[in-house]
PDB file of N, CA and C in Angstrom:
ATOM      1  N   UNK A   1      20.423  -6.879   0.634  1.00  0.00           N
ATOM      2  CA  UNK A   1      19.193  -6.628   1.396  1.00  0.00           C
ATOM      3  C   UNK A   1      18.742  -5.186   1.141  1.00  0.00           C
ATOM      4  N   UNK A   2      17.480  -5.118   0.664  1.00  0.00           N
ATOM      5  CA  UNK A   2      16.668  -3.990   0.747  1.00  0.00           C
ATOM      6  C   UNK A   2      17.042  -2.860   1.764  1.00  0.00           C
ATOM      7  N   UNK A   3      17.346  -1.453   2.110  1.00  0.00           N
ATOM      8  CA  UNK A   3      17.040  -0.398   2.737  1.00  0.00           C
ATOM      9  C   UNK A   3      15.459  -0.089   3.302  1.00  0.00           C
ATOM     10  N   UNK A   4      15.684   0.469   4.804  1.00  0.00           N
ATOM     11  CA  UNK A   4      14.002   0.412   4.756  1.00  0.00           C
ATOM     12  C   UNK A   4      12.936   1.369   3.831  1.00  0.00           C
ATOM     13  N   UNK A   5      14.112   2.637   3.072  1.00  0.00           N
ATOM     14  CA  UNK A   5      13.588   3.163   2.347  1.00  0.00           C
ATOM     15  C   UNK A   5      13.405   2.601   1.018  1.00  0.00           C
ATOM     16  N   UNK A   6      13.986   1.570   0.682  1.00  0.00           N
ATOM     17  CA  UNK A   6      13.504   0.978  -0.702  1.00  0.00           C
ATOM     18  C   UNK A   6      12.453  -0.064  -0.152  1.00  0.00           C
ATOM     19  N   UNK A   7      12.165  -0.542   0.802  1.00  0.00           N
ATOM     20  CA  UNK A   7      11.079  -1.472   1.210  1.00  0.00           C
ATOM     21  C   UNK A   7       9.692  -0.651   1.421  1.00  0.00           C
ATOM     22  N   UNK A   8      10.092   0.352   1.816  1.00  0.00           N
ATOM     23  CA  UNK A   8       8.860   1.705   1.917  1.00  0.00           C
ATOM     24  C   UNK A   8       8.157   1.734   0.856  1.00  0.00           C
ATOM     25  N   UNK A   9       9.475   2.588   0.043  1.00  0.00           N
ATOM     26  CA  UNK A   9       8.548   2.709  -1.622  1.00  0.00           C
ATOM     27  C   UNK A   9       8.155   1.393  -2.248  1.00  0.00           C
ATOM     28  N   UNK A  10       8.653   0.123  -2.069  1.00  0.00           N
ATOM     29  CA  UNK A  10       8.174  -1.012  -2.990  1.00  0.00           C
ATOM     30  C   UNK A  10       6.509  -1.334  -2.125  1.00  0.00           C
ATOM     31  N   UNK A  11       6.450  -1.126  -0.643  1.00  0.00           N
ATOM     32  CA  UNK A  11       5.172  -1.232  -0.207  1.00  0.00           C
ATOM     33  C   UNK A  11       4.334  -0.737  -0.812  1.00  0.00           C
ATOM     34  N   UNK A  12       4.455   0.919  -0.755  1.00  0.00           N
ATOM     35  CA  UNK A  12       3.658   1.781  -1.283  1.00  0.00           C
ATOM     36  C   UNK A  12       3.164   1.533  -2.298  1.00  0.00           C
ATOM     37  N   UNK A  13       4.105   1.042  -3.520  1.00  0.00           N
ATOM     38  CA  UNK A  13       4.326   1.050  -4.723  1.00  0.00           C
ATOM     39  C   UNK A  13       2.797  -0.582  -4.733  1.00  0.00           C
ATOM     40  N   UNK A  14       3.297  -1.532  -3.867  1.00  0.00           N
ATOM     41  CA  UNK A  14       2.650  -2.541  -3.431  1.00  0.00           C
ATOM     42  C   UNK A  14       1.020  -2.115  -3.211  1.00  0.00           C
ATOM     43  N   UNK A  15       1.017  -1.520  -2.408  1.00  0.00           N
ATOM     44  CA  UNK A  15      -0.858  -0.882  -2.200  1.00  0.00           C
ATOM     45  C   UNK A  15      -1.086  -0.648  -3.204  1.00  0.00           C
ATOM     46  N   UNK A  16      -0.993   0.355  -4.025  1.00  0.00           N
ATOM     47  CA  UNK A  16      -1.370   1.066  -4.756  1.00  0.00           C
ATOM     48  C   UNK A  16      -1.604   0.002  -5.859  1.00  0.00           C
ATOM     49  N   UNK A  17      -0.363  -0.879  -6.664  1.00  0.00           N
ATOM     50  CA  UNK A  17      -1.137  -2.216  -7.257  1.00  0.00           C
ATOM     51  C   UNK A  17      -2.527  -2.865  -6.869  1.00  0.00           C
ATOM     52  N   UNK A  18      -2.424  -3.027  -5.749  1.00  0.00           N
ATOM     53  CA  UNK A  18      -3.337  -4.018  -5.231  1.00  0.00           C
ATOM     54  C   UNK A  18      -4.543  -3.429  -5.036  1.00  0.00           C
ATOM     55  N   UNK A  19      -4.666  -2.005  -4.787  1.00  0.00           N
ATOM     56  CA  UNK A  19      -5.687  -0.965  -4.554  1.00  0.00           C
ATOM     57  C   UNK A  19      -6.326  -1.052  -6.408  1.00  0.00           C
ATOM     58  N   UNK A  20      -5.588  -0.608  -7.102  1.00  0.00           N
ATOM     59  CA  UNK A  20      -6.016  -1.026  -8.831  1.00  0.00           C
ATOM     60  C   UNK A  20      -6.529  -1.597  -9.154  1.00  0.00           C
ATOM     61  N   UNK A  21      -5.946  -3.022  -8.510  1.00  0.00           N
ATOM     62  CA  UNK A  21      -6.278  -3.918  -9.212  1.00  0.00           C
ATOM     63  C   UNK A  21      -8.139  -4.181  -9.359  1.00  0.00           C
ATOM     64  N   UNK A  22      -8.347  -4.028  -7.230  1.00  0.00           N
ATOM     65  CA  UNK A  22      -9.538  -4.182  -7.171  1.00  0.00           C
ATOM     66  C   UNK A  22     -10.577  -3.323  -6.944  1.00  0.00           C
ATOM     67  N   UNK A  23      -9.783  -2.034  -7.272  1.00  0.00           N
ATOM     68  CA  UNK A  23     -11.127  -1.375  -7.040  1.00  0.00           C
ATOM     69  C   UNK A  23     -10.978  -0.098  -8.457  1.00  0.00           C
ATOM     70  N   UNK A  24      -9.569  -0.715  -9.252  1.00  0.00           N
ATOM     71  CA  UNK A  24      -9.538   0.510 -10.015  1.00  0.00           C
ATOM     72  C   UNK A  24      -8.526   1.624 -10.095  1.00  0.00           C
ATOM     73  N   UNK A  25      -8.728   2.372  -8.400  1.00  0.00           N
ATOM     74  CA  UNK A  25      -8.253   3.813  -8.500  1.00  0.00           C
ATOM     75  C   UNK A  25      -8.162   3.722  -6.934  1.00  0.00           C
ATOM     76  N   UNK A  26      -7.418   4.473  -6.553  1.00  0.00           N
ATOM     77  CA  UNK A  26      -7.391   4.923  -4.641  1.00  0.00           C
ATOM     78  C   UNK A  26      -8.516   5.945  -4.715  1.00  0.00           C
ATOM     79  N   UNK A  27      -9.097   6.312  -5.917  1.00  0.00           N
ATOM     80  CA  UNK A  27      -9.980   7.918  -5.454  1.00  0.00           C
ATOM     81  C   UNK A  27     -11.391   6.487  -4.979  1.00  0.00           C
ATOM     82  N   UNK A  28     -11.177   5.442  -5.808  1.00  0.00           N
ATOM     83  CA  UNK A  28     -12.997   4.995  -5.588  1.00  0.00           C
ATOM     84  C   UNK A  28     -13.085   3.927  -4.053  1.00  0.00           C
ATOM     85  N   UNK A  29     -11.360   4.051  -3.651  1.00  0.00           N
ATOM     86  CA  UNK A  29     -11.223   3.494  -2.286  1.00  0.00           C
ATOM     87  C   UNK A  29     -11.672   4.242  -0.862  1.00  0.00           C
ATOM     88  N   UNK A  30     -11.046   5.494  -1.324  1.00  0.00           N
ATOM     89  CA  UNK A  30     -11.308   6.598  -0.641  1.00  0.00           C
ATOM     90  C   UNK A  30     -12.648   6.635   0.384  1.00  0.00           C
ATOM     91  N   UNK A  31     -13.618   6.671  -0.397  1.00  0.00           N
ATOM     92  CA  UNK A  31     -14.800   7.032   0.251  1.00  0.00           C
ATOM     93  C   UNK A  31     -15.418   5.789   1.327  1.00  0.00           C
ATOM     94  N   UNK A  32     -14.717   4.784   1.207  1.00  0.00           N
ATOM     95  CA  UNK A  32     -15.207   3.621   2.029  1.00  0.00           C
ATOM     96  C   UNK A  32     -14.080   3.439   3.092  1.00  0.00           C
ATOM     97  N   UNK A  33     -12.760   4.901   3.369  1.00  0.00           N
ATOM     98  CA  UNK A  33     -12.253   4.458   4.537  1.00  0.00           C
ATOM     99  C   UNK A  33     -12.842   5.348   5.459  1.00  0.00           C
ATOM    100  N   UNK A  34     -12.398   4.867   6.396  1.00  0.00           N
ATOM    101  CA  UNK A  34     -12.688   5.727   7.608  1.00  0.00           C
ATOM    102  C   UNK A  34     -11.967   5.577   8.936  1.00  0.00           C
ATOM    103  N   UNK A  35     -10.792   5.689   8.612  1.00  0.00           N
ATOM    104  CA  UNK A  35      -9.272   6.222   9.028  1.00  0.00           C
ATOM    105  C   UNK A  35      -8.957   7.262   9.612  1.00  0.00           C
ATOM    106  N   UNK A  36      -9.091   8.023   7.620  1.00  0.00           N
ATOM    107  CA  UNK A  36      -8.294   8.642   7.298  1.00  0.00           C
ATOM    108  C   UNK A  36      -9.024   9.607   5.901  1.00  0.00           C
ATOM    109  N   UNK A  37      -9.078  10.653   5.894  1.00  0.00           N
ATOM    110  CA  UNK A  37      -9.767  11.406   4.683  1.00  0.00           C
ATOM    111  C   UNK A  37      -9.095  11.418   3.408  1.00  0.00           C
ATOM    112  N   UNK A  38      -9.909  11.351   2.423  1.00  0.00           N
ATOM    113  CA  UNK A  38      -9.909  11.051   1.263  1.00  0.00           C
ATOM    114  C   UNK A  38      -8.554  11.443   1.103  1.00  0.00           C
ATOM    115  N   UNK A  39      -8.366  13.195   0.726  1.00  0.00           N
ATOM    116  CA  UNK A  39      -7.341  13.707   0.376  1.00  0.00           C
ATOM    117  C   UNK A  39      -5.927  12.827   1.161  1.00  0.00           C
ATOM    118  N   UNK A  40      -5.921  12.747   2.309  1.00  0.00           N
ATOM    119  CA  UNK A  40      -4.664  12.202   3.083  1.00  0.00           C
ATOM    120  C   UNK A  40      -4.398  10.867   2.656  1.00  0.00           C
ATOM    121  N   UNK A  41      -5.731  10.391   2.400  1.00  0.00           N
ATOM    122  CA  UNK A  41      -5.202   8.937   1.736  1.00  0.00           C
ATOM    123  C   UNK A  41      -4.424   8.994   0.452  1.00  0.00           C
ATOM    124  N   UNK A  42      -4.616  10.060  -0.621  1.00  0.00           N
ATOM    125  CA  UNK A  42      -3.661  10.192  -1.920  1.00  0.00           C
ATOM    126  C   UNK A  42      -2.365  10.345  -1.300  1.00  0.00           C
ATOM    127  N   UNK A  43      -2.312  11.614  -0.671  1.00  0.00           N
ATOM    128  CA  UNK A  43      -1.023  12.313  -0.391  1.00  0.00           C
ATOM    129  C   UNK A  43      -0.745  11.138   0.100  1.00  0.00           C
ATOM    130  N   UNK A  44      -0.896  10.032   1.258  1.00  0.00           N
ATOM    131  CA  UNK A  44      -0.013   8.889   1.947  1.00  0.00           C
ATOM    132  C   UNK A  44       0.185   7.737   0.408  1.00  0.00           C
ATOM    133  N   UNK A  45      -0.233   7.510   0.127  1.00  0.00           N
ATOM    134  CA  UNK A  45      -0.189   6.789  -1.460  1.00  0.00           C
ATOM    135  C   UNK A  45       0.854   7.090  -2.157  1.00  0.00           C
ATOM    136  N   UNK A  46       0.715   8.567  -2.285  1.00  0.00           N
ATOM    137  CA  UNK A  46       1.312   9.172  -3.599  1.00  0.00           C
ATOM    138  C   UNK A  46       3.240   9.987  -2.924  1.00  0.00           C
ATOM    139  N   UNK A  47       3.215   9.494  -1.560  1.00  0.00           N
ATOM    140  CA  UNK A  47       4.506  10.153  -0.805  1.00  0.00           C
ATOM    141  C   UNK A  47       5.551   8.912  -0.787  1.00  0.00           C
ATOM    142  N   UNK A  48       6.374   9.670   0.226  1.00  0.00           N
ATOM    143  CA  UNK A  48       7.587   8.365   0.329  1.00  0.00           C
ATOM    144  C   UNK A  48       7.238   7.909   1.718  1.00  0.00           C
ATOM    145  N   UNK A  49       6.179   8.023   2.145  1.00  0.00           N
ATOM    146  CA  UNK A  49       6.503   7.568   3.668  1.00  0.00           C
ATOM    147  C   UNK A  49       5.245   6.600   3.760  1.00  0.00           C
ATOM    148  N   UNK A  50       4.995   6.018   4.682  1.00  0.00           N
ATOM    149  CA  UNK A  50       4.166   4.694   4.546  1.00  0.00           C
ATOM    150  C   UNK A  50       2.920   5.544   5.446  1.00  0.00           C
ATOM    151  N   UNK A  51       1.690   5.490   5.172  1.00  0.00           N
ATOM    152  CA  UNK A  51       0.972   5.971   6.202  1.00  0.00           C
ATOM    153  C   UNK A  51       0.911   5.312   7.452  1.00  0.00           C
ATOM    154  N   UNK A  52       0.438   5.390   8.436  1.00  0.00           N
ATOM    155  CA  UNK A  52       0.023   4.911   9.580  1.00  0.00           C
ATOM    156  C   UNK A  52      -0.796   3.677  10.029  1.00  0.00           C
ATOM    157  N   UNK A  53      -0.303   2.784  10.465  1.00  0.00           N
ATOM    158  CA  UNK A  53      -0.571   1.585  10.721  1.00  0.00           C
ATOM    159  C   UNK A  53      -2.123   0.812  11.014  1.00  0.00           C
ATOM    160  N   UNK A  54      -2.680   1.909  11.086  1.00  0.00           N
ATOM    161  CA  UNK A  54      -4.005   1.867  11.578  1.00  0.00           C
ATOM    162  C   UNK A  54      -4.792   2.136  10.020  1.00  0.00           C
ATOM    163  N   UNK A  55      -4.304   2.853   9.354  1.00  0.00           N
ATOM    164  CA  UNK A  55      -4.872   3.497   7.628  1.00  0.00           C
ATOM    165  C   UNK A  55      -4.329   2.292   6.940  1.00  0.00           C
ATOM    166  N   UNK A  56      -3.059   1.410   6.886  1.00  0.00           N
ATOM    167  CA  UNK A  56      -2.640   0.574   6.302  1.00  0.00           C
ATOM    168  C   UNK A  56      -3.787  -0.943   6.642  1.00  0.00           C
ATOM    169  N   UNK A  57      -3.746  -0.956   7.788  1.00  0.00           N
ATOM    170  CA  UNK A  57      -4.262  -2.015   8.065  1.00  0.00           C
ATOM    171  C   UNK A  57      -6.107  -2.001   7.351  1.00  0.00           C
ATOM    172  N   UNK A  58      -6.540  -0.984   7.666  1.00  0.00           N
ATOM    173  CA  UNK A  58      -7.760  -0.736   7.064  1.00  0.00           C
ATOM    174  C   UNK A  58      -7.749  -0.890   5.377  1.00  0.00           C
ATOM    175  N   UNK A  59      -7.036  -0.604   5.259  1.00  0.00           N
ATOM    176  CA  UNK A  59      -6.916  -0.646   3.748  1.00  0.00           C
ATOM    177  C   UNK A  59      -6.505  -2.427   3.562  1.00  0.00           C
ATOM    178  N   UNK A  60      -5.778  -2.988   3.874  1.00  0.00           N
ATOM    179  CA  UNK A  60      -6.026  -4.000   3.725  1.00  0.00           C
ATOM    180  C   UNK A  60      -7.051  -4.734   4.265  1.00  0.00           C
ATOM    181  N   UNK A  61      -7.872  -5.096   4.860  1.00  0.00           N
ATOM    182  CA  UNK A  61      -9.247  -5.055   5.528  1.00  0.00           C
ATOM    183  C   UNK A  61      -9.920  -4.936   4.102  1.00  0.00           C
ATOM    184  N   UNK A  62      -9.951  -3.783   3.218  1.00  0.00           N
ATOM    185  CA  UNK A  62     -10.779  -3.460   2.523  1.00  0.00           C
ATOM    186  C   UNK A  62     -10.295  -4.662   1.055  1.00  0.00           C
ATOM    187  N   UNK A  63      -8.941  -4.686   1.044  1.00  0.00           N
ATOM    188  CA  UNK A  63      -8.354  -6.002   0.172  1.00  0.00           C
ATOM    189  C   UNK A  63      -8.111  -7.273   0.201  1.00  0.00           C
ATOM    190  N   UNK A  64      -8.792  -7.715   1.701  1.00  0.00           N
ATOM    191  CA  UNK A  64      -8.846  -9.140   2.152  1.00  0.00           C
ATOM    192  C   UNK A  64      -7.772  -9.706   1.999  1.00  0.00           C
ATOM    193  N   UNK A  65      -6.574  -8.403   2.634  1.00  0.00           N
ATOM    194  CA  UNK A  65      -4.908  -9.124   2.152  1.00  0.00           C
ATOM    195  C   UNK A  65      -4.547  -8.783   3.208  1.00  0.00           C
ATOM    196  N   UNK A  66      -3.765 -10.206   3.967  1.00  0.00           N
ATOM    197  CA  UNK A  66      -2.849  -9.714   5.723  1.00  0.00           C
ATOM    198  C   UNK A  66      -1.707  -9.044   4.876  1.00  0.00           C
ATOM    199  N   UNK A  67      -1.431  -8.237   6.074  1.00  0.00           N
ATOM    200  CA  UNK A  67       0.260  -7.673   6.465  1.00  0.00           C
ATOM    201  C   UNK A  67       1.236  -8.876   5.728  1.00  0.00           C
ATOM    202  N   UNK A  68       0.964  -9.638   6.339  1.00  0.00           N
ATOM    203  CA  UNK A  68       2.562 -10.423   5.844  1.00  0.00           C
ATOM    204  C   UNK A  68       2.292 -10.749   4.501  1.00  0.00           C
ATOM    205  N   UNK A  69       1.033 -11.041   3.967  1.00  0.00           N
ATOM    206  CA  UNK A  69       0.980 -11.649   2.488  1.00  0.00           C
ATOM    207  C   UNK A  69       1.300 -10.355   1.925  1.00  0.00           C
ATOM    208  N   UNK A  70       1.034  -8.782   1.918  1.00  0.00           N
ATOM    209  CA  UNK A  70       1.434  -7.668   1.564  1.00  0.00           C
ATOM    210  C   UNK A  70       2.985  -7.306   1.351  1.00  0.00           C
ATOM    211  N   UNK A  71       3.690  -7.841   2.291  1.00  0.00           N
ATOM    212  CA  UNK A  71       4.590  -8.318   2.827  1.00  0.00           C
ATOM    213  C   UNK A  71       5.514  -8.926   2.241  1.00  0.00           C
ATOM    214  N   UNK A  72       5.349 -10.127   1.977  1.00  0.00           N
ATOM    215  CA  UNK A  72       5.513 -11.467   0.847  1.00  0.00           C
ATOM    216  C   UNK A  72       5.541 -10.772  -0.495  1.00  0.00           C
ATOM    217  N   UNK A  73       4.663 -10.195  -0.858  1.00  0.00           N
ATOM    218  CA  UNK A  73       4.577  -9.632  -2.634  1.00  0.00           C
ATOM    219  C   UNK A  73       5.400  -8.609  -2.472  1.00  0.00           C
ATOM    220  N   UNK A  74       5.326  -7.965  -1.676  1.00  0.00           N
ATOM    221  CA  UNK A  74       6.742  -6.622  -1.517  1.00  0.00           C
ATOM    222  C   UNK A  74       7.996  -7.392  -1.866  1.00  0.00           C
ATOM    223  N   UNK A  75       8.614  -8.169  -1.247  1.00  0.00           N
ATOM    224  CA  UNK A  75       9.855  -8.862  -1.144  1.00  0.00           C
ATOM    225  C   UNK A  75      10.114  -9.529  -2.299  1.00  0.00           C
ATOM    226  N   UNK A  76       8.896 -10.331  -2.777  1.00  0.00           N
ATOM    227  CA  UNK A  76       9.180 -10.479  -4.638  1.00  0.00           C
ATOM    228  C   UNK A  76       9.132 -10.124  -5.443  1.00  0.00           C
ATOM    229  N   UNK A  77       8.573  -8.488  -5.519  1.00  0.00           N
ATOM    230  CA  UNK A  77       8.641  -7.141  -6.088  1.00  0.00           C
ATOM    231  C   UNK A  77      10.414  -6.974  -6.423  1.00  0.00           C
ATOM    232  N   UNK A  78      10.688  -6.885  -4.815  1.00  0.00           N
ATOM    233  CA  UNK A  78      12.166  -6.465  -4.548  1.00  0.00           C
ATOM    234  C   UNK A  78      13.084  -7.572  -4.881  1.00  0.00           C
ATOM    235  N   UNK A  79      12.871  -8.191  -4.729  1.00  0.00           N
ATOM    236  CA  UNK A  79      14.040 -10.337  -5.606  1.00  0.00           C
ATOM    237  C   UNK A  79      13.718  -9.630  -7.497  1.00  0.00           C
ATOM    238  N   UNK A  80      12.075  -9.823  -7.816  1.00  0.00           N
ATOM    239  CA  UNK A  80      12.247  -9.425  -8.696  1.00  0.00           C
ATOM    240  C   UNK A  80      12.783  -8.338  -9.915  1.00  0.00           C
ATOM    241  N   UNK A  81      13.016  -7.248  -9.006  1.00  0.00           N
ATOM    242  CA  UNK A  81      13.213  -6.138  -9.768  1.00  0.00           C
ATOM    243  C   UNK A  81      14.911  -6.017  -9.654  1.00  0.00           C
ATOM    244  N   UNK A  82      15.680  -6.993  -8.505  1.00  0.00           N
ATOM    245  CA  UNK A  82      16.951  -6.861  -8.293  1.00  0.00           C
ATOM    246  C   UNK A  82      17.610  -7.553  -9.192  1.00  0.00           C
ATOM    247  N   UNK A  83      16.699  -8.676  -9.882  1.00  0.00           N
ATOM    248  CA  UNK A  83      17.874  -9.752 -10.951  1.00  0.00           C
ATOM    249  C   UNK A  83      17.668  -9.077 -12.399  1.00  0.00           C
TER     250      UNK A  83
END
């Protein structure tokens, strides 16, 4: 079983895919939250710690992806990268 610090970074690691995928870049995400300011949104992206539940959730909002399906791809990130 995963550590919550390896479930952290595979999240993170998780947004930031999913942020790519559809919009490109976190810089062209940036300007359409309103959370959380641009800059804080890299630094929470680009750190080891998960931002704040309220910035996460918005951000998914913006990826038409729940928590648990976020969730779900984390965990087969983590199955996958363990075999």
């Amino acid at each position: 079983m995963p550590t919550i610090d390896e479930r952290t970074a595979a999240a993170l690691k998780r947004l930031r895919v999913e942020i790519d995928a559809k919009y490109g870049s976190v810089t062209a995400l940036a300007p359409m939250m309103t959370t959380v300011k641009k800059h804080a949104l890299l630094d929470n992206l680009n750190g080891t710690s998960m931002p704040k539940f309220n910035v996460v959730m918005e951000i998914l909002d913006h990826l038409e992806l729940s928590y648990d399906e976020l969730m779900r791809r984390v965990d087969a990130d983590l199955r996958s990268s363990a075999e």
